[in-house]
Protein backbone atom coordinates (compact mmCIF):
# COMPACT_ATOMS: atom_id res chain seq x y z
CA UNK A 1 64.94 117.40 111.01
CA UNK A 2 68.68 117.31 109.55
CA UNK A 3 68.78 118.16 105.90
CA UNK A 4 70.27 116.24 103.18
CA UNK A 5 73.98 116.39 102.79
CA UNK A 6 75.20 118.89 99.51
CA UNK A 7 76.47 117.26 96.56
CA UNK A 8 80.11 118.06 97.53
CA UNK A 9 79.43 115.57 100.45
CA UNK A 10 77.89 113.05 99.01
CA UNK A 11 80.56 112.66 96.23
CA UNK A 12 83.04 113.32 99.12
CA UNK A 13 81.58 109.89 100.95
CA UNK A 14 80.44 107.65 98.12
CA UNK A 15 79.96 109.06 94.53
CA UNK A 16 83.50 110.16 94.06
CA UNK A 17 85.29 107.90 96.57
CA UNK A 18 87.39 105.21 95.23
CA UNK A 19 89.22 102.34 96.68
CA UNK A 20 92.88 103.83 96.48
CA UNK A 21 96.59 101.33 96.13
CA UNK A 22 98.99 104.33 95.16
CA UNK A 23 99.48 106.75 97.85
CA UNK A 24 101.36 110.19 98.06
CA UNK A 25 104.11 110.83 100.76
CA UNK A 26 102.55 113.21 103.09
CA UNK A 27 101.78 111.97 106.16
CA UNK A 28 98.90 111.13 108.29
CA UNK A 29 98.94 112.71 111.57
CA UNK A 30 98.38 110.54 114.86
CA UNK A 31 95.57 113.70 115.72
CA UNK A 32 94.11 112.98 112.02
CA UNK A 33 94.05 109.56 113.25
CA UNK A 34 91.98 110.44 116.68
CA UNK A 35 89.42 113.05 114.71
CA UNK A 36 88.70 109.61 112.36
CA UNK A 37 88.06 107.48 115.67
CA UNK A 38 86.40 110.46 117.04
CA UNK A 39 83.93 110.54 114.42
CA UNK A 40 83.60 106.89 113.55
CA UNK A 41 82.14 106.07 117.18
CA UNK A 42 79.28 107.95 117.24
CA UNK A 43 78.40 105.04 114.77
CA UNK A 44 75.35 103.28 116.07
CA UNK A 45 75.73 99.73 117.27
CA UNK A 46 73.47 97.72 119.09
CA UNK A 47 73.35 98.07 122.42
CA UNK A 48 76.09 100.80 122.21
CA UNK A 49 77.91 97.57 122.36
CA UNK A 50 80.88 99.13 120.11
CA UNK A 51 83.11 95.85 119.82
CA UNK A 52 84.98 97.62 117.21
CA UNK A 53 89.15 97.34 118.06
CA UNK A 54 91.60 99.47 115.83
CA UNK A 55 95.31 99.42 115.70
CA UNK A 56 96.24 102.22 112.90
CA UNK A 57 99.99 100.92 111.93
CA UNK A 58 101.99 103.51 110.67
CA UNK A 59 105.63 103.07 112.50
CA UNK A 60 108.16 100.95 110.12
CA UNK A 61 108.59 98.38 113.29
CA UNK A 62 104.49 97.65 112.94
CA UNK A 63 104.83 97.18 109.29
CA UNK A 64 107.21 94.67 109.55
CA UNK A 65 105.08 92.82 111.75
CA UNK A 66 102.43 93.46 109.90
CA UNK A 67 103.93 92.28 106.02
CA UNK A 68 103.91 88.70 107.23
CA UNK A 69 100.35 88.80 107.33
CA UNK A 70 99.70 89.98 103.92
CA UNK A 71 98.21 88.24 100.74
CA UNK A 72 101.26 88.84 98.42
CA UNK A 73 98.73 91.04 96.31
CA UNK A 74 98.17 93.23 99.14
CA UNK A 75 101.78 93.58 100.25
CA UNK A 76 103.03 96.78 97.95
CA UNK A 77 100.02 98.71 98.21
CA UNK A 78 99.78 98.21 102.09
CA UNK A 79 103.43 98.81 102.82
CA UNK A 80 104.07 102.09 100.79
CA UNK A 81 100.57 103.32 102.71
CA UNK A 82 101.01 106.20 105.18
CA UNK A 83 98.75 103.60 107.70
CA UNK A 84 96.84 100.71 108.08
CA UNK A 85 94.35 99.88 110.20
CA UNK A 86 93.46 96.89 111.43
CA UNK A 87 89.81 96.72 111.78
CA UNK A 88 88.93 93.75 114.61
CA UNK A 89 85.88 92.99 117.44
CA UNK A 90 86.18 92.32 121.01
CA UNK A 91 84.92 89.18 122.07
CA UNK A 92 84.58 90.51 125.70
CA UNK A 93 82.66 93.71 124.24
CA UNK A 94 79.69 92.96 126.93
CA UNK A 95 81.57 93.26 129.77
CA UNK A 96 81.80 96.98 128.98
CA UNK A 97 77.96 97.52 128.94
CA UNK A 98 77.40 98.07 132.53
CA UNK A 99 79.08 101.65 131.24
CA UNK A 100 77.83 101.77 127.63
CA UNK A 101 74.29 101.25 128.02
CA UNK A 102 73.72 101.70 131.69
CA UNK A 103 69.99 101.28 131.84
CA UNK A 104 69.24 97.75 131.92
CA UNK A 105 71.69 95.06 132.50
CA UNK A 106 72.49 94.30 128.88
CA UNK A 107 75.66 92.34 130.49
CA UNK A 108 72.66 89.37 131.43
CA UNK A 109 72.03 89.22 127.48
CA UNK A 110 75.42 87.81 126.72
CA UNK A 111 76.86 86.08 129.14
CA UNK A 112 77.16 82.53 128.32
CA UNK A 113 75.91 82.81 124.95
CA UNK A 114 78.48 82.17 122.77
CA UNK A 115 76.79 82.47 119.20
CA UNK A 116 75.07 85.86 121.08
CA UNK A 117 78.19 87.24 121.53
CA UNK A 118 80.04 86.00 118.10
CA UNK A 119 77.64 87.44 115.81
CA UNK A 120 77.30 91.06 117.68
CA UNK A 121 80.77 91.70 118.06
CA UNK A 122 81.42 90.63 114.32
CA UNK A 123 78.00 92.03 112.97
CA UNK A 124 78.63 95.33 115.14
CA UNK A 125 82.59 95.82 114.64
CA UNK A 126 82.63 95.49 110.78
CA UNK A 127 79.65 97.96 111.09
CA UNK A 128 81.90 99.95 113.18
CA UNK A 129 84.93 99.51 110.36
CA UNK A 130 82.62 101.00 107.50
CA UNK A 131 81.91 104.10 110.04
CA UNK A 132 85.96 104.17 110.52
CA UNK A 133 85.76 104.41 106.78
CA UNK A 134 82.99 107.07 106.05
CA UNK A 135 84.36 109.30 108.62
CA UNK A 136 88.08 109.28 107.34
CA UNK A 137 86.73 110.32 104.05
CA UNK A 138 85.14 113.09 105.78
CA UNK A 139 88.08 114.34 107.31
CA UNK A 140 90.18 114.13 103.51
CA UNK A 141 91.56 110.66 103.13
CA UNK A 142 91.07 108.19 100.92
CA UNK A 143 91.04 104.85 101.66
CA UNK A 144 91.71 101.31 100.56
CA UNK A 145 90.11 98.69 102.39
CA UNK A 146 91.05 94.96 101.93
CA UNK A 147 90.70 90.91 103.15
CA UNK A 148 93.64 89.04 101.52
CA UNK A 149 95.17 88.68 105.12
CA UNK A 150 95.59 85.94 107.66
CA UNK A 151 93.60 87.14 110.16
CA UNK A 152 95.01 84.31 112.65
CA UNK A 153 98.24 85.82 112.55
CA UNK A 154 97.44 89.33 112.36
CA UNK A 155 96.05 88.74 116.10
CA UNK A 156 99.37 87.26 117.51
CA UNK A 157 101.33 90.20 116.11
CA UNK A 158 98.77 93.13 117.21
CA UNK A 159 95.74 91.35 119.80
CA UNK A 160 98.58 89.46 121.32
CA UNK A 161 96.14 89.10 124.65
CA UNK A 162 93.64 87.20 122.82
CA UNK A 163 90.02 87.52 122.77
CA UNK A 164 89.89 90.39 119.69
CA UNK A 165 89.43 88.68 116.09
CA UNK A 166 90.42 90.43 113.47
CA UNK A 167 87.91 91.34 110.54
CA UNK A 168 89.56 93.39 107.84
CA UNK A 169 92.45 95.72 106.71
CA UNK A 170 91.58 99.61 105.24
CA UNK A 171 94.61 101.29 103.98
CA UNK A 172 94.55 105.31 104.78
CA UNK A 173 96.18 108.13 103.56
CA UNK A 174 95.94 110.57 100.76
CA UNK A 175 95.72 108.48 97.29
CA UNK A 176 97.54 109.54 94.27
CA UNK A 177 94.11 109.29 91.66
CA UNK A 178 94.29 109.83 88.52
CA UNK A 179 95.66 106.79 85.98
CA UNK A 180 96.44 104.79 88.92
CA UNK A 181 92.66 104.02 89.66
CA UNK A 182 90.84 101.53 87.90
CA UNK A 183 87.72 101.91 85.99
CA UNK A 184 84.53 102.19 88.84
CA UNK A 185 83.49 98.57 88.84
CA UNK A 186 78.93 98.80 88.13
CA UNK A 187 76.95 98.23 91.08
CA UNK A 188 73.83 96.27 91.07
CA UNK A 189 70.62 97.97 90.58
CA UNK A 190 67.85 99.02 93.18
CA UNK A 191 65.76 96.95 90.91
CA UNK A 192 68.38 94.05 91.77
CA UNK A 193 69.01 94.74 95.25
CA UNK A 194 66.43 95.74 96.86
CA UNK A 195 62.16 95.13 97.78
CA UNK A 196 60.22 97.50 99.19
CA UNK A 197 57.71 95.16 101.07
């Protein structure tokens, strides 16, 4: 049996994580970048149908493509980050099952079922983005993740093949704290929440 993360952890991941819009200068390292992914797949999905699609912008030239994309609130805060990723879901993800979860032919499931397919890529690859999240706090950033986007265009500039929808943005890089965050917004109760049937 695993035992319970230590405090340190758990504050690392979700008591004293914060959703982050000022950012220092240093850098975030394409290697960072592959220890985040690294981590963040071992997610589970169903299936081990991992539909989840990243493109981690970071150059100046994908910025630019990127700003015309942006809700205008969104536009400082995302363009002074070190990256962004774009957090999307392949439409095709099934075709990849044959490899993914070899023992039954999972493909069969899926093919033809259009609704099928819609709701596991999106319900799996936003699943996928809050892993991408978790496990980038792990590794020391912070993160800010965002709509306030037009998704349509977003997938010309960076899914320019079609067939990958994009879901959401998450800032990354190492936030600046302090007076720049806002008060933690409350959270609804377990009470509220949640039944224990």
């Amino acid at each position: 049996m695993n035992a319970p993360l230590n405090s340190a952890a758990l504050d690392t991941l979700f008591r004293q994580a914060r959703t982050h819009s000022v950012w220092t200068d240093k850098a975030v390292t394409e290697d960072t970048l592959r220890q985040v992914y690294d981590l963040a797949c071992l997610g589970a999905t169903s299936a081990n149908c991992q539909p989840g699609r990243f493109v981690f912008i970071r150059t100046p030239e994908a910025k630019e493509r990127l700003k015309p994309c942006l809700a205008p609130g969104n536009l400082d805060k995302t363009m002074t980050a070190p990256v962004t990723v774009l957090i999307g879901h392949d439409m095709a993800f099934y075709e990849n099952l044959p490899r993914l979860f070899p023992h039954t032919d999972a493909r069969a499931w899926f093919v033809g079922q259009d609704t099928l397919i819609s709701d596991t890529a999106f319900r799996n690859g936003g699943l996928q983005g809050a892993y991408l999240m978790l496990a980038a706090r792990a590794l020391g950033l912070d993160c800010g993740p965002m709509s306030g986007f037009d998704a349509d265009k977003a997938e010309v500039a960076f899914f320019p093949q079609g067939g990958i929808k994009a879901n959401f943005l998450c800032n990354l890089g190492y936030g600046k704290g302090g007076d720049t965050l806002h008060p933690r917004l409350p959270r609804l109760t377990f009470e509220e929440a949640c039944q224990v049937a």
